[in-house]
PDB file of N, CA and C in Angstrom:
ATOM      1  N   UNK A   1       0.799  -1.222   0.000  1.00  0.00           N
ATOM      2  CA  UNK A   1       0.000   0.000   0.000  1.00  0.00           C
ATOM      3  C   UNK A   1       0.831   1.271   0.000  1.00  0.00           C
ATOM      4  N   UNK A   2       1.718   1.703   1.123  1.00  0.00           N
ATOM      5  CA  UNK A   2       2.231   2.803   0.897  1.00  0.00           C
ATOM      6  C   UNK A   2       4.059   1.911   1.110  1.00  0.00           C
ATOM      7  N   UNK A   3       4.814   2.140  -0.144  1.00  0.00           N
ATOM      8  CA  UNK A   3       5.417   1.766  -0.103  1.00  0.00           C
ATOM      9  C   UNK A   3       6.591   2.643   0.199  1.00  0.00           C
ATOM     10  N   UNK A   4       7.903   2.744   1.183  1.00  0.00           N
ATOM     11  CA  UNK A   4       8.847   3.474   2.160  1.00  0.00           C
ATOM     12  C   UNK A   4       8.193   4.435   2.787  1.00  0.00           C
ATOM     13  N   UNK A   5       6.899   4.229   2.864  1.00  0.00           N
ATOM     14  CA  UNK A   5       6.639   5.007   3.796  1.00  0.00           C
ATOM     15  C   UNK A   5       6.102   4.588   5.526  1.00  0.00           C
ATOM     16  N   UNK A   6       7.200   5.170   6.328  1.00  0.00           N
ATOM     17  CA  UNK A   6       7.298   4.623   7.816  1.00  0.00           C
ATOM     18  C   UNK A   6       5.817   5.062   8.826  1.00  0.00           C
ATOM     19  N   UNK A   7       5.641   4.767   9.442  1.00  0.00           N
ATOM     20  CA  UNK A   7       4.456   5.270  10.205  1.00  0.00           C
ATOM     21  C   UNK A   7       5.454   5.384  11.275  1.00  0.00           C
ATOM     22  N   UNK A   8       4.602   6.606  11.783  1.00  0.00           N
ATOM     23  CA  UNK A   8       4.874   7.959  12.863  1.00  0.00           C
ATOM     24  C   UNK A   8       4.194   7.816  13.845  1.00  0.00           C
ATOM     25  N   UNK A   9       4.645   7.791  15.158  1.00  0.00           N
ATOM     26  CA  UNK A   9       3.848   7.603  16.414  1.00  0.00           C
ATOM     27  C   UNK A   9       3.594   8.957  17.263  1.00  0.00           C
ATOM     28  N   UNK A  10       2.948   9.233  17.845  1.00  0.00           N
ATOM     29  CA  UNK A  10       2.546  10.315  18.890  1.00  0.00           C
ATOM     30  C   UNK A  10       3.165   9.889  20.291  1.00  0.00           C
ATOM     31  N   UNK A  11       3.881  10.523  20.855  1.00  0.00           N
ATOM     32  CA  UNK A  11       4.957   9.974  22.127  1.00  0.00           C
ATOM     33  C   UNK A  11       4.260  11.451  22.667  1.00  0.00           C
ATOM     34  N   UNK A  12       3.741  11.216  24.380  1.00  0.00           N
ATOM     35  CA  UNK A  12       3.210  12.399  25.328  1.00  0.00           C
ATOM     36  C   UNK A  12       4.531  12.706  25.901  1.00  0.00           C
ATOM     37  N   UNK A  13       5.840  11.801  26.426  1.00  0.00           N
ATOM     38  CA  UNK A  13       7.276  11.843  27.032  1.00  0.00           C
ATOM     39  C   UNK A  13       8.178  10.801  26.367  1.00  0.00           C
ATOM     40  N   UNK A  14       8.876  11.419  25.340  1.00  0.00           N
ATOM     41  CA  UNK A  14       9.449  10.910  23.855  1.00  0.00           C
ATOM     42  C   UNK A  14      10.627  10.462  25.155  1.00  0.00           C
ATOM     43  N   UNK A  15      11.195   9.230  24.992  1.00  0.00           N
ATOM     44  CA  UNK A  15      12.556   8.590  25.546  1.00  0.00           C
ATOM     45  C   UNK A  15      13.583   8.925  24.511  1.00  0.00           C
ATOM     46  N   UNK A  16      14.877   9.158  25.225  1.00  0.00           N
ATOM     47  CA  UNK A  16      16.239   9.672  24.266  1.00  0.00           C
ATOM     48  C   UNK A  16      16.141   8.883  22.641  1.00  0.00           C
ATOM     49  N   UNK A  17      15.934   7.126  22.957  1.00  0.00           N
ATOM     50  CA  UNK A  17      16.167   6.569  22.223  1.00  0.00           C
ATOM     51  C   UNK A  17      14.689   6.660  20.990  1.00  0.00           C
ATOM     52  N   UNK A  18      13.871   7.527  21.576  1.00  0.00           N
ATOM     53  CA  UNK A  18      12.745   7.523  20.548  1.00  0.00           C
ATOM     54  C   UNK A  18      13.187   8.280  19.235  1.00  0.00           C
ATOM     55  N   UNK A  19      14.008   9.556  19.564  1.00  0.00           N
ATOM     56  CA  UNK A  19      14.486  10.683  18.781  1.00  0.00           C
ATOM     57  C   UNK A  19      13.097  11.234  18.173  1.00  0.00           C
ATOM     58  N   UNK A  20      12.155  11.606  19.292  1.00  0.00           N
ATOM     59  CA  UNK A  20      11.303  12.297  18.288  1.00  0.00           C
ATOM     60  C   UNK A  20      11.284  13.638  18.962  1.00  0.00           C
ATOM     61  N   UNK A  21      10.636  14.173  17.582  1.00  0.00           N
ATOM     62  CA  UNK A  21      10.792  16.071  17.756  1.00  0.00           C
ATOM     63  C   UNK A  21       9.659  16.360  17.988  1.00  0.00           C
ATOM     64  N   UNK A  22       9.353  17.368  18.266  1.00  0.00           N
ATOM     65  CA  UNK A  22       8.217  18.357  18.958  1.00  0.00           C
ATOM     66  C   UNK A  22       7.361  18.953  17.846  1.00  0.00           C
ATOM     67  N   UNK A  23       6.414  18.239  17.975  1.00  0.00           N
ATOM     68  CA  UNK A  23       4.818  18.332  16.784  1.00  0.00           C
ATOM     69  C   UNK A  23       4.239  19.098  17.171  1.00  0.00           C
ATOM     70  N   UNK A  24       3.196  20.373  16.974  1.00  0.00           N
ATOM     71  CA  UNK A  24       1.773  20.662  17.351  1.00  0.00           C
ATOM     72  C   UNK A  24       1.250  21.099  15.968  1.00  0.00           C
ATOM     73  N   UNK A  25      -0.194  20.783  16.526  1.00  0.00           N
ATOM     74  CA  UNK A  25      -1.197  20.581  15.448  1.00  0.00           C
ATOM     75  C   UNK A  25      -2.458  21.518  15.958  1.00  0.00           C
ATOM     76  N   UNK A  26      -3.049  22.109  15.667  1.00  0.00           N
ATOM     77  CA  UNK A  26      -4.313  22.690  15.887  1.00  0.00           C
ATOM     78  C   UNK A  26      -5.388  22.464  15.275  1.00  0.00           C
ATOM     79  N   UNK A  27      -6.282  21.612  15.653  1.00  0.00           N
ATOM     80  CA  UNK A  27      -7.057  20.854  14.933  1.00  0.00           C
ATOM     81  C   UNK A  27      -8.513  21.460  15.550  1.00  0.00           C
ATOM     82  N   UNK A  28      -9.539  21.844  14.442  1.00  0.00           N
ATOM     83  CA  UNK A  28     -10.872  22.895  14.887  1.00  0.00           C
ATOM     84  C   UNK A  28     -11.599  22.147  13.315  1.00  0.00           C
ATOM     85  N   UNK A  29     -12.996  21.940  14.404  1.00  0.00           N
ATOM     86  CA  UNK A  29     -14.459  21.147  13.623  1.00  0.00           C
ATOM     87  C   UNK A  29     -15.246  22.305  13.152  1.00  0.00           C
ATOM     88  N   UNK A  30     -15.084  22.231  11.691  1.00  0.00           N
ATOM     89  CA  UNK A  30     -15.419  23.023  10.851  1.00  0.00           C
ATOM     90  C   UNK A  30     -17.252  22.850  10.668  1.00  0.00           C
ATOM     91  N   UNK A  31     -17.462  21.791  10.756  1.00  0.00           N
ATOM     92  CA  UNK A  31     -18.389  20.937   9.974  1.00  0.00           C
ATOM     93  C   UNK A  31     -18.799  19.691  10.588  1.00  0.00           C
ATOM     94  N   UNK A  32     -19.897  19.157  11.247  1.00  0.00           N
ATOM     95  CA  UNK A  32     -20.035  17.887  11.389  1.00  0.00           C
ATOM     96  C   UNK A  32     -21.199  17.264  10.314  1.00  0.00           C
ATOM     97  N   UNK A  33     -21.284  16.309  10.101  1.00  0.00           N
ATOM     98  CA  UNK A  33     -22.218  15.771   8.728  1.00  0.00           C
ATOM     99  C   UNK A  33     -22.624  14.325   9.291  1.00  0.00           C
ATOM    100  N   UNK A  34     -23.905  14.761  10.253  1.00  0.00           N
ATOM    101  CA  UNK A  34     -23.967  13.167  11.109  1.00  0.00           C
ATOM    102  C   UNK A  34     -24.477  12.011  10.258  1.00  0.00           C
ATOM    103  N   UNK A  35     -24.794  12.615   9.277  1.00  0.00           N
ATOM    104  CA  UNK A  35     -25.492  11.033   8.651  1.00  0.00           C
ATOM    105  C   UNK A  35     -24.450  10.424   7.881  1.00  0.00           C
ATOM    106  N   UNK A  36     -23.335  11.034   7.746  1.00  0.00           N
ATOM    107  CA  UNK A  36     -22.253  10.155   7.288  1.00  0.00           C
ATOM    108  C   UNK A  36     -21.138  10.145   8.148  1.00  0.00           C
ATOM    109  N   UNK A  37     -21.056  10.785   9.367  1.00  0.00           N
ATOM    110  CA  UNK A  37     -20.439  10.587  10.428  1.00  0.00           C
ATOM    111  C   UNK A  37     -19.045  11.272  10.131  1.00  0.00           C
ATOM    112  N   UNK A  38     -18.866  12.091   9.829  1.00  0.00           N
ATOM    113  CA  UNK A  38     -17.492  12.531   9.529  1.00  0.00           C
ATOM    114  C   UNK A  38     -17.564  14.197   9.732  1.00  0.00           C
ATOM    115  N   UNK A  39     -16.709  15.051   9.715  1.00  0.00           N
ATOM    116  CA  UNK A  39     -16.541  16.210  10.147  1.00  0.00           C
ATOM    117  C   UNK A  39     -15.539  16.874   8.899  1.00  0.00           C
ATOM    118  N   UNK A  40     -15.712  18.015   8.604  1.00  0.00           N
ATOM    119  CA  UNK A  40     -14.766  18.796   7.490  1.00  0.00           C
ATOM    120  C   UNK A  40     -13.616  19.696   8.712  1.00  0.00           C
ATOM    121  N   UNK A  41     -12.969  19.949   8.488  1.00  0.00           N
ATOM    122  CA  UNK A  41     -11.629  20.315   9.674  1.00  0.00           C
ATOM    123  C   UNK A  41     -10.921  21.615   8.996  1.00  0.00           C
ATOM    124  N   UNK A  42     -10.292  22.155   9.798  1.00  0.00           N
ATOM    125  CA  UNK A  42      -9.451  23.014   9.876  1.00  0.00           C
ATOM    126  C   UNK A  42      -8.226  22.797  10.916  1.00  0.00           C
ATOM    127  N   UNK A  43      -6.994  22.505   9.838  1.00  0.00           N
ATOM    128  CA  UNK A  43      -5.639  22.252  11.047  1.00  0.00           C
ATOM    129  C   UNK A  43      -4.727  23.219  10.475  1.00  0.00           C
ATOM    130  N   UNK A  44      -4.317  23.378  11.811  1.00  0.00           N
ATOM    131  CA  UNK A  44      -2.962  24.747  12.112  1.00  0.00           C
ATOM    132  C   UNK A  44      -1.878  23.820  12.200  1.00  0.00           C
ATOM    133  N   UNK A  45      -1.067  24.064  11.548  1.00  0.00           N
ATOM    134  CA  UNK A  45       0.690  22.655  11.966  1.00  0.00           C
ATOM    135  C   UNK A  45       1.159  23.849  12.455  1.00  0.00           C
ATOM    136  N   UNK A  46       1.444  23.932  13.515  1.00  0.00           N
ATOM    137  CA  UNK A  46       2.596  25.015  14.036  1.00  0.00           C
ATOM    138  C   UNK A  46       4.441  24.327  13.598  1.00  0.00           C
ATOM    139  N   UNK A  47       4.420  23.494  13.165  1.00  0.00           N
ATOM    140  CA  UNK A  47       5.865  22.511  13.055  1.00  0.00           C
ATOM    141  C   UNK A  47       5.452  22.063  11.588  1.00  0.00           C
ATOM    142  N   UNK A  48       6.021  21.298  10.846  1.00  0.00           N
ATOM    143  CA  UNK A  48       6.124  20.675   9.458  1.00  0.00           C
ATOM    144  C   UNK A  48       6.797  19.236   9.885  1.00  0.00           C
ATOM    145  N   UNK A  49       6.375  18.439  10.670  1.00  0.00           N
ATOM    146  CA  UNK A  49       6.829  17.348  10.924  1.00  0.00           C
ATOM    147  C   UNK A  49       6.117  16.289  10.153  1.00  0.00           C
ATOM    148  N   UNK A  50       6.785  15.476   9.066  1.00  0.00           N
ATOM    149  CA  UNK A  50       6.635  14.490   8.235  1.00  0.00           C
ATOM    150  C   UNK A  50       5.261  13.601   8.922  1.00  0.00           C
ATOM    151  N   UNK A  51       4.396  13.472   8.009  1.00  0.00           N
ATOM    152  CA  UNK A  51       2.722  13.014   8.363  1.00  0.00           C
ATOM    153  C   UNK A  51       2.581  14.150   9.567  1.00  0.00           C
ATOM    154  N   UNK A  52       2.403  14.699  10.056  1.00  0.00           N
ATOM    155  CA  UNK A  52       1.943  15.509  10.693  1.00  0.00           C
ATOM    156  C   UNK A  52       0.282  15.386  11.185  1.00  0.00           C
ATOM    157  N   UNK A  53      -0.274  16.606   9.952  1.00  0.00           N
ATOM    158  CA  UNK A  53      -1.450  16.254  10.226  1.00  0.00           C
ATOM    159  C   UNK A  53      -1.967  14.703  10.296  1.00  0.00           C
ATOM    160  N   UNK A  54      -1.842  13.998   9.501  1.00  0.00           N
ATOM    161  CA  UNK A  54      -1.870  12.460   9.439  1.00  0.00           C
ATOM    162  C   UNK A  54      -2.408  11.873  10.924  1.00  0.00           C
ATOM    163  N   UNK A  55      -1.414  11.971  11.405  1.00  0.00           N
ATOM    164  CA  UNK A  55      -0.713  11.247  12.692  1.00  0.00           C
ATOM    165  C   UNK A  55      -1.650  11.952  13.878  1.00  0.00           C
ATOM    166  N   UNK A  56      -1.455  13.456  14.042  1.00  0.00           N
ATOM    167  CA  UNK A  56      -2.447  14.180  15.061  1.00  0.00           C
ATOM    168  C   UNK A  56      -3.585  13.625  14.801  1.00  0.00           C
ATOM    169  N   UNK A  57      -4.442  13.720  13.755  1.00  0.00           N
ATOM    170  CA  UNK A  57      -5.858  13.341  13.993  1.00  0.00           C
ATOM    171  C   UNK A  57      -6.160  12.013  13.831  1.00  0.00           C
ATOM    172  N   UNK A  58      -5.377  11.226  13.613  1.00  0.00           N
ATOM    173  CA  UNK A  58      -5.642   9.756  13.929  1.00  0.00           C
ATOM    174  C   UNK A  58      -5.323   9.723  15.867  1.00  0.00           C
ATOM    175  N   UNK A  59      -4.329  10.113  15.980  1.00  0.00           N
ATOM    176  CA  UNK A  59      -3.886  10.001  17.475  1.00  0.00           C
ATOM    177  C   UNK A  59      -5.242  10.551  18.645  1.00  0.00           C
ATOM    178  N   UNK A  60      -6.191  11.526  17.687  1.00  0.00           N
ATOM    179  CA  UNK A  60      -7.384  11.636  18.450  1.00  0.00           C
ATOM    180  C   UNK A  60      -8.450  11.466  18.311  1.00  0.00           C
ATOM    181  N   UNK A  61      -8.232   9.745  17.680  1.00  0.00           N
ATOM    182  CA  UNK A  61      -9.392   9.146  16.889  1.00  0.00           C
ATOM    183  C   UNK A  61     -10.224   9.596  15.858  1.00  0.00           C
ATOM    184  N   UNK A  62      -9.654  10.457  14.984  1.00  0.00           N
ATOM    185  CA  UNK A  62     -10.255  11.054  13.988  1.00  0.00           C
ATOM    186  C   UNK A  62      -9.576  11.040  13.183  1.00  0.00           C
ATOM    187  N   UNK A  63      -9.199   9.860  12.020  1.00  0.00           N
ATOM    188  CA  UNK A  63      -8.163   9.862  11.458  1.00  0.00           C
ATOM    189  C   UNK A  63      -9.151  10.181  10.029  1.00  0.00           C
ATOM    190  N   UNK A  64      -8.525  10.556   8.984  1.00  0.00           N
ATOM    191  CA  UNK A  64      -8.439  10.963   7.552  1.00  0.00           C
ATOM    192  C   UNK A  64      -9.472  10.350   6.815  1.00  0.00           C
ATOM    193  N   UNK A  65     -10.364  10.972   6.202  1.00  0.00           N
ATOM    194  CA  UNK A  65     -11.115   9.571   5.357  1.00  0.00           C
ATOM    195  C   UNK A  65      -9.859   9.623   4.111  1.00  0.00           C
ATOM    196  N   UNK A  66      -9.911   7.926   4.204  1.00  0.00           N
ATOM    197  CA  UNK A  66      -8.873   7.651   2.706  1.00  0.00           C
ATOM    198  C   UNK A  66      -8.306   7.292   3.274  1.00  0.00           C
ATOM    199  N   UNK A  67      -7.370   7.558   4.171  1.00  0.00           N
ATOM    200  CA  UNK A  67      -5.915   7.788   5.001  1.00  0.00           C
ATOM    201  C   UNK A  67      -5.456   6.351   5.416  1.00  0.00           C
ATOM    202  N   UNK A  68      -5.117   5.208   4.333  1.00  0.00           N
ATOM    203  CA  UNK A  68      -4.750   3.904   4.569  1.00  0.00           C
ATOM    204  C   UNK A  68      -3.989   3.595   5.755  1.00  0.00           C
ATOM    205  N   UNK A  69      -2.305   4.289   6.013  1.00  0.00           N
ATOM    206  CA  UNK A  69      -1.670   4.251   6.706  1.00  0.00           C
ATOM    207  C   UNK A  69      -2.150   4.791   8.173  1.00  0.00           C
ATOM    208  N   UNK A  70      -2.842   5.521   8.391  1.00  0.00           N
ATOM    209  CA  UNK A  70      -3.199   5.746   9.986  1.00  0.00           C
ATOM    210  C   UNK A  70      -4.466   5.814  10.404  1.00  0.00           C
ATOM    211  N   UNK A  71      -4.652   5.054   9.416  1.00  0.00           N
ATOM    212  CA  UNK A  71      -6.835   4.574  10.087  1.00  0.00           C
ATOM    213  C   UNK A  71      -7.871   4.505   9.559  1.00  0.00           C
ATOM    214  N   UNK A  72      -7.898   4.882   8.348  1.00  0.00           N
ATOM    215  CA  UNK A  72      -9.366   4.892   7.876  1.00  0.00           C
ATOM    216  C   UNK A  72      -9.245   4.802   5.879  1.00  0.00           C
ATOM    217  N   UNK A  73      -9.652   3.615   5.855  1.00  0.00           N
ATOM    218  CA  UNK A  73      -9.809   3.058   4.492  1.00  0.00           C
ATOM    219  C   UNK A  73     -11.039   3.651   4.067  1.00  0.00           C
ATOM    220  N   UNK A  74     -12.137   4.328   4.909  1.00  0.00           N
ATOM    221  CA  UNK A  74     -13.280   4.488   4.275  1.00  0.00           C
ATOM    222  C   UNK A  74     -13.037   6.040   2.939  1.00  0.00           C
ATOM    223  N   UNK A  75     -14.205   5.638   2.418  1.00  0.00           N
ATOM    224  CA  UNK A  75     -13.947   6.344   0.869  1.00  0.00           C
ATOM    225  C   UNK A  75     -15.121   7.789   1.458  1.00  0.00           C
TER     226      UNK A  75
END
């Protein structure tokens, strides 16, 4: 499916050996659309950290429609 591409974890107290850098994301519900259960968004990346957005809104159970690699195959 996504081929060299690594998946990115969300660490709350990153350990030396994690080497991860300092993400924020600002993530605001534009839109909710209950009969298909999904929401239209607005995200702020304060950082440019590789999957970024990706990774934040899967990490708060709201991952991507489409978004194979971090949660949600739905179309």
């Amino acid at each position: 499916p996504h081929r060299g591409a690594n998946k990115v974890r969300v660490f709350e107290k990153p350990r030396k050996k994690d080497r991860a850098l300092p993400a924020r994301s600002e993530i605001n519900r534009l839109t909710f659309f209950p009969e298909r259960a999904f929401s239209s968004i607005m995200v702020t990346a304060s950082t440019g950290r590789r999957h970024q957005v990706r990774v934040h809104s899967s990490s708060v159970g709201s991952p991507l429609v489409g978004d194979k690699l971090y949660g949600s195959d739905r179309r």
